[in-house]
Protein backbone atom coordinates (compact mmCIF):
# COMPACT_ATOMS: atom_id res chain seq x y z
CA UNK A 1 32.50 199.97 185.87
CA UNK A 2 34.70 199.14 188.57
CA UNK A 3 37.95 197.38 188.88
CA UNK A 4 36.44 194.92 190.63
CA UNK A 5 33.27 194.38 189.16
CA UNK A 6 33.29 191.57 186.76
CA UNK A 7 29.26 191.77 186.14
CA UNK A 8 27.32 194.51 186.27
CA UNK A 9 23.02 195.07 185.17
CA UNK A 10 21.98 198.50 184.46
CA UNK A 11 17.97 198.94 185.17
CA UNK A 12 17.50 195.32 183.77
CA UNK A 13 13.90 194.84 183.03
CA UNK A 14 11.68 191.86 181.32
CA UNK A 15 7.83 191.93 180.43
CA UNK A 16 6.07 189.54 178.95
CA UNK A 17 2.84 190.46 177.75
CA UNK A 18 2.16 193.27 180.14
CA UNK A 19 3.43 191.35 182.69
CA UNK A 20 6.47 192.78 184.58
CA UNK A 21 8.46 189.99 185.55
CA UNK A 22 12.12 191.71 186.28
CA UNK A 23 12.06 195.21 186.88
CA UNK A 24 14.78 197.74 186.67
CA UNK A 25 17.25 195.19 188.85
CA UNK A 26 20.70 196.65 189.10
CA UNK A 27 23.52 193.64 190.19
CA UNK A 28 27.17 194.17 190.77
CA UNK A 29 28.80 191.37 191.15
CA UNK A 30 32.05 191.34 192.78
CA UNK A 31 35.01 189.70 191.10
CA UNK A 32 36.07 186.81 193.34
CA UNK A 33 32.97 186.07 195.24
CA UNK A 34 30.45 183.86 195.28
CA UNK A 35 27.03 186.30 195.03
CA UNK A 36 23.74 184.16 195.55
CA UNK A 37 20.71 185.51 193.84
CA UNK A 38 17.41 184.72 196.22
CA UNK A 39 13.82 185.19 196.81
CA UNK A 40 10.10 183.63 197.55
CA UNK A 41 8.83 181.58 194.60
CA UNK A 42 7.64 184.15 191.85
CA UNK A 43 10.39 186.75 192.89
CA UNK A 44 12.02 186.64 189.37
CA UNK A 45 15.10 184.36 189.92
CA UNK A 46 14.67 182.01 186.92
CA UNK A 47 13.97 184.74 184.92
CA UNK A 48 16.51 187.66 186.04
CA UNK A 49 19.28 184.17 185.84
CA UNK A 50 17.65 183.33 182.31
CA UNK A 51 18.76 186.93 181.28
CA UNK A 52 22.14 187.28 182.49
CA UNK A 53 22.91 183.85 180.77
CA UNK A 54 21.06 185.18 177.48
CA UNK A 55 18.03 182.16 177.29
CA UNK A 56 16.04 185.33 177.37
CA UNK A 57 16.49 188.95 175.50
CA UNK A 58 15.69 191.80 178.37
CA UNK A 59 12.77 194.06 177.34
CA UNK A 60 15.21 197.12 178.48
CA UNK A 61 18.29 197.57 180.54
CA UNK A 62 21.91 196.31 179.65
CA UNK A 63 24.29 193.91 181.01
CA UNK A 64 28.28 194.67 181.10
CA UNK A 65 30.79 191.29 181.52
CA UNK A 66 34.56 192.69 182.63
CA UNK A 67 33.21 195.95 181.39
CA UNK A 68 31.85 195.12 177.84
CA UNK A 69 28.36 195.20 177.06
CA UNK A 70 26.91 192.11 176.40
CA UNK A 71 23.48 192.73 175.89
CA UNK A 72 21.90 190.43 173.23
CA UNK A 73 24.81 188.06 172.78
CA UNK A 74 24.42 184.49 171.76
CA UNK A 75 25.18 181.79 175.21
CA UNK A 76 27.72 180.20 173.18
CA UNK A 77 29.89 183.57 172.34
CA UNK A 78 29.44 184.66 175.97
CA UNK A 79 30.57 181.43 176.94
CA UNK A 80 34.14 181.32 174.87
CA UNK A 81 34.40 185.08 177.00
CA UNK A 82 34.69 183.01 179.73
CA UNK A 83 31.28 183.43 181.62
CA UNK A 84 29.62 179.83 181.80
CA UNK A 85 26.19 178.58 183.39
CA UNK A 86 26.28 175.00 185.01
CA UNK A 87 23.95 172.88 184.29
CA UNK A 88 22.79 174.04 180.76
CA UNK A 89 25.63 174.57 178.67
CA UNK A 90 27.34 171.53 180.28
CA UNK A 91 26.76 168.79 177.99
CA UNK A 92 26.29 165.13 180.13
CA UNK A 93 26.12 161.83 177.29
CA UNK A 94 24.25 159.03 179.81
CA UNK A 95 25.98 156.29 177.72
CA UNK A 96 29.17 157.76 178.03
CA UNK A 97 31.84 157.38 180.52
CA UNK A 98 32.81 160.38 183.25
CA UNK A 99 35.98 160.44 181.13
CA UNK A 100 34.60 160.58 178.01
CA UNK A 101 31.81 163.29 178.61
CA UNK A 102 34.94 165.20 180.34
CA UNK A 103 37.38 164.94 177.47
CA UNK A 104 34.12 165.74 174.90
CA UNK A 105 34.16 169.19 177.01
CA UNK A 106 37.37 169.48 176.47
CA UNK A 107 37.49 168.88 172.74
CA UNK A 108 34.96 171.35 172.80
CA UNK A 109 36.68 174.13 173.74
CA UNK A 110 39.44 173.62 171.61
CA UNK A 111 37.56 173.46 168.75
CA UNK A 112 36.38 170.25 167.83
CA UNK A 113 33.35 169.32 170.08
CA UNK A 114 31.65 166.25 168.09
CA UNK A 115 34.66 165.53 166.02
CA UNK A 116 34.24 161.62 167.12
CA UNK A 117 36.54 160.74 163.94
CA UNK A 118 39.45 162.30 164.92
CA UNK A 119 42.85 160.06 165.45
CA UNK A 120 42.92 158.60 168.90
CA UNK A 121 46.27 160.05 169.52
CA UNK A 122 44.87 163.82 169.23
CA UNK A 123 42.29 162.92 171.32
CA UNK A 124 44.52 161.57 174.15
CA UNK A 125 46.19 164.72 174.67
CA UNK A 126 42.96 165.60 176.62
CA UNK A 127 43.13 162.50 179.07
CA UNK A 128 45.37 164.38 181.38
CA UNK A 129 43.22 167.02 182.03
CA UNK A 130 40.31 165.41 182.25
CA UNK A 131 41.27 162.98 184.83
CA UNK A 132 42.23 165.60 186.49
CA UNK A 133 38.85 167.40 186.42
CA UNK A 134 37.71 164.53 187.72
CA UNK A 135 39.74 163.73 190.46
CA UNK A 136 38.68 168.10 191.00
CA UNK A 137 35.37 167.09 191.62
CA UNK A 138 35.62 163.95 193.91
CA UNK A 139 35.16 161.46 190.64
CA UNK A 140 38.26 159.53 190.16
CA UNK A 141 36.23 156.47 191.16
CA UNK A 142 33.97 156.65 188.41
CA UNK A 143 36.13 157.70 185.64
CA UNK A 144 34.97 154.24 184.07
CA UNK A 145 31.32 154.75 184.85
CA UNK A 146 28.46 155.80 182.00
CA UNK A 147 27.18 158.86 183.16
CA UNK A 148 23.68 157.71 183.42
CA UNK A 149 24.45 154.89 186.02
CA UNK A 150 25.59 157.85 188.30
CA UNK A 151 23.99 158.64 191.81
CA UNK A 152 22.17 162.36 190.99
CA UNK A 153 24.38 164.18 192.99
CA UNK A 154 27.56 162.91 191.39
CA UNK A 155 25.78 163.57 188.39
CA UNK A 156 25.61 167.17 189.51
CA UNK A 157 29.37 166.56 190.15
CA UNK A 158 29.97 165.88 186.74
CA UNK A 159 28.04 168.66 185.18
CA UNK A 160 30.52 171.06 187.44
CA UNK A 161 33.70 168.95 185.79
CA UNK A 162 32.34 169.82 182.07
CA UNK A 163 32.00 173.19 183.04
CA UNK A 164 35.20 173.75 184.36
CA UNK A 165 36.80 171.98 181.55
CA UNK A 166 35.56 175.20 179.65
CA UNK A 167 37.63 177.07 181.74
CA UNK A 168 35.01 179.49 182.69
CA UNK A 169 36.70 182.78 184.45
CA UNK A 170 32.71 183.26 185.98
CA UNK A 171 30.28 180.39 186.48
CA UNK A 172 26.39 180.70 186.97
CA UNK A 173 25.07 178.00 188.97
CA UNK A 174 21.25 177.12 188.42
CA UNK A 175 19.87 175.66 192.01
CA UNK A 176 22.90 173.66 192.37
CA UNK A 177 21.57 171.95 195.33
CA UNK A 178 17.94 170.95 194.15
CA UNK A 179 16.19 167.79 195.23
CA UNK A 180 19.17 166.10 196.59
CA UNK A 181 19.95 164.19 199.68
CA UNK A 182 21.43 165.78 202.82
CA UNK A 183 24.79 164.08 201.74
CA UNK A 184 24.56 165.14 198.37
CA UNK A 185 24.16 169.06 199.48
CA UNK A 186 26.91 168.62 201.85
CA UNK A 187 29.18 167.25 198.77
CA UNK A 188 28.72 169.54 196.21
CA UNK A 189 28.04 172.91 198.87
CA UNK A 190 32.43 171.73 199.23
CA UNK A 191 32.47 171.30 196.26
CA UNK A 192 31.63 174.92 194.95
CA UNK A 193 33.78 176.60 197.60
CA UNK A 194 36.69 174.55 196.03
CA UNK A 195 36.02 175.55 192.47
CA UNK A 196 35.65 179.28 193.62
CA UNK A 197 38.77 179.43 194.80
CA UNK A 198 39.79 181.15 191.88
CA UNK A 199 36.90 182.39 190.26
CA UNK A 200 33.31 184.21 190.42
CA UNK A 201 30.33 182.45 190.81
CA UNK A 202 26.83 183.56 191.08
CA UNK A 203 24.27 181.11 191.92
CA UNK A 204 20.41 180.87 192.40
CA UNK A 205 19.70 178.50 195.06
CA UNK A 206 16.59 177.94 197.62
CA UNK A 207 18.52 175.99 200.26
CA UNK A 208 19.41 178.74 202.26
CA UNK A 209 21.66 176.81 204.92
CA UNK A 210 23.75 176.57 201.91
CA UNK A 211 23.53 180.27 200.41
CA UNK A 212 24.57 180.87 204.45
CA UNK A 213 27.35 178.67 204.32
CA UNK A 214 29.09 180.01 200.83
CA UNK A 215 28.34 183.30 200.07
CA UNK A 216 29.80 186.63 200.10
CA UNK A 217 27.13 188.67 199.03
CA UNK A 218 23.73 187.94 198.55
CA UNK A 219 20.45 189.80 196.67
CA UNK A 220 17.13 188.96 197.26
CA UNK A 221 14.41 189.46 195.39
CA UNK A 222 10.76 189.90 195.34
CA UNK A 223 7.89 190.65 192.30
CA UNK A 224 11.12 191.23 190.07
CA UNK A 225 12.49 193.69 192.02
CA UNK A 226 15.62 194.01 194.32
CA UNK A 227 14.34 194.07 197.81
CA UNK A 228 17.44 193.95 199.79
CA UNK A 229 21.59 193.30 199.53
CA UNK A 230 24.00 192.58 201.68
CA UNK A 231 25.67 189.71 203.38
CA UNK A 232 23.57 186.42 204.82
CA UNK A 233 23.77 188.05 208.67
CA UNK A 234 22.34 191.53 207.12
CA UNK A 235 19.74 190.21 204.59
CA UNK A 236 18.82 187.12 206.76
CA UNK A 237 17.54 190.04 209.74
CA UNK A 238 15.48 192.26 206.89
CA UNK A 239 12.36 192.84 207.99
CA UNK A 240 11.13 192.93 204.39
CA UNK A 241 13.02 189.98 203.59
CA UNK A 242 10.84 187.67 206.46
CA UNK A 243 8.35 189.35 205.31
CA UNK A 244 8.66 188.33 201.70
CA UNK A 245 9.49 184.56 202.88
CA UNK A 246 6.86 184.95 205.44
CA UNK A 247 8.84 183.93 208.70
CA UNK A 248 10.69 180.45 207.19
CA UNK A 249 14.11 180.23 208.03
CA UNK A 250 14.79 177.91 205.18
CA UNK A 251 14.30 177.75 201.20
């Protein structure tokens, strides 16, 4: 594995039933980047992300993280190696405040995630960092805000402060942008360039003004397999790619 590889599948492959869902996909993902992970509807996204964040088992094939294999392992122990999917591990309490579902990330990863009864003194040694998670992600605002009275995409905004608060060295984004308003894209596609700064982050998104706008490398796929790699000018001029998205220019 190289240097510079901090992900890596090896002939990944998942059936279910007889069906053939991912096939045989090799990834290398680039430590550093931001790699999107596209295709048509059916191409094997959901399911190829599903397996790299260990929701599903592959039928065959492996999957190395900074050169170990992690093939198998549990979310939550491939989580405390650092590699972290948004929007499903994050945890988001609608009653709670932004501060509070911040600082309960926090108290997770040291140790005591739904320790509610612990003195409030031990507790306030997270405040710090979680305001500053929030201020991170454009939130400072709404530090005093439940959670569930939040606009969706600042909910989205929230989800990436929990994550980070886990101090992920790779994040997996699921659709980050999905079903919000041109605003709201605009917002968080900033948003993830800021928080990649110093990490990796692979993402599966359908908007692809914003896979055009952020990423470094992109594969596309199509009936589970990889149909073509390269960067958004490269991939977006395919001819198997239009093909596969039948002439749209947008996701």
């Amino acid at each position: 594995m190289a240097d510079d590889t901090i992900l890596e599948t090896r002939s990944l492959t998942k059936e279910f039933k007889g069906f053939v869902a991912v096939n045989g996909v090799n990834l290398r993902i680039r430590r550093g980047t931001i790699h999107a992970l596209i295709g048509p509807n059916g191409a094997g996204k959901t399911t190829c992300f599903n397996l790299l964040t260990h929701f599903l088992t592959p039928t065959r094939g492996r999957i190395l993280y900074k050169g170990r294999d992690i093939t198998g392992s549990r979310p939550a122990a491939i989580a405390r190696m650092g590699l972290v999917r948004s929007f499903q591990i994050s945890a988001v309490f609608p009653n709670l405040t932004v501060l509070e579902n911040v600082r309960i990330a926090l108290q997770r990863r040291s140790g005591h995630s739904f320790d509610f009864w612990r003195a409030g003194r031990s507790l306030a040694r997270h405040h710090s960092r979680a305001h500053e998670l929030i201020d991170a992600v454009g939130l400072g605002e709404f530090a005093k805000t439940p959670a569930g009275e939040l606009p969706y995409g600042r909910k989205r905004a929230l989800e990436i402060a929990t994550t980070l608060a886990l101090d992920p060295e790779m994040m997996l984004l699921d659709e980050p942008t999905a079903g919000m308003t041109h605003e709201d894209v605009e917002r968080i596609t900033a948003l993830i360039r800021r928080v990649a700064a110093n990490r990796t982050v692979l993402m599966v998104e359908h908007n692809l003004s914003v896979v055009s706008k952020l990423s470094d490398h992109i594969t596309v796929l199509a009936r589970g397999e990889v149909l073509a790699e390269g960067d958004y000018a490269h991939v977006s001029k395919h001819p198997d790619v239009i093909a596969a998205y039948l002439g749209t220019t947008d996701g």
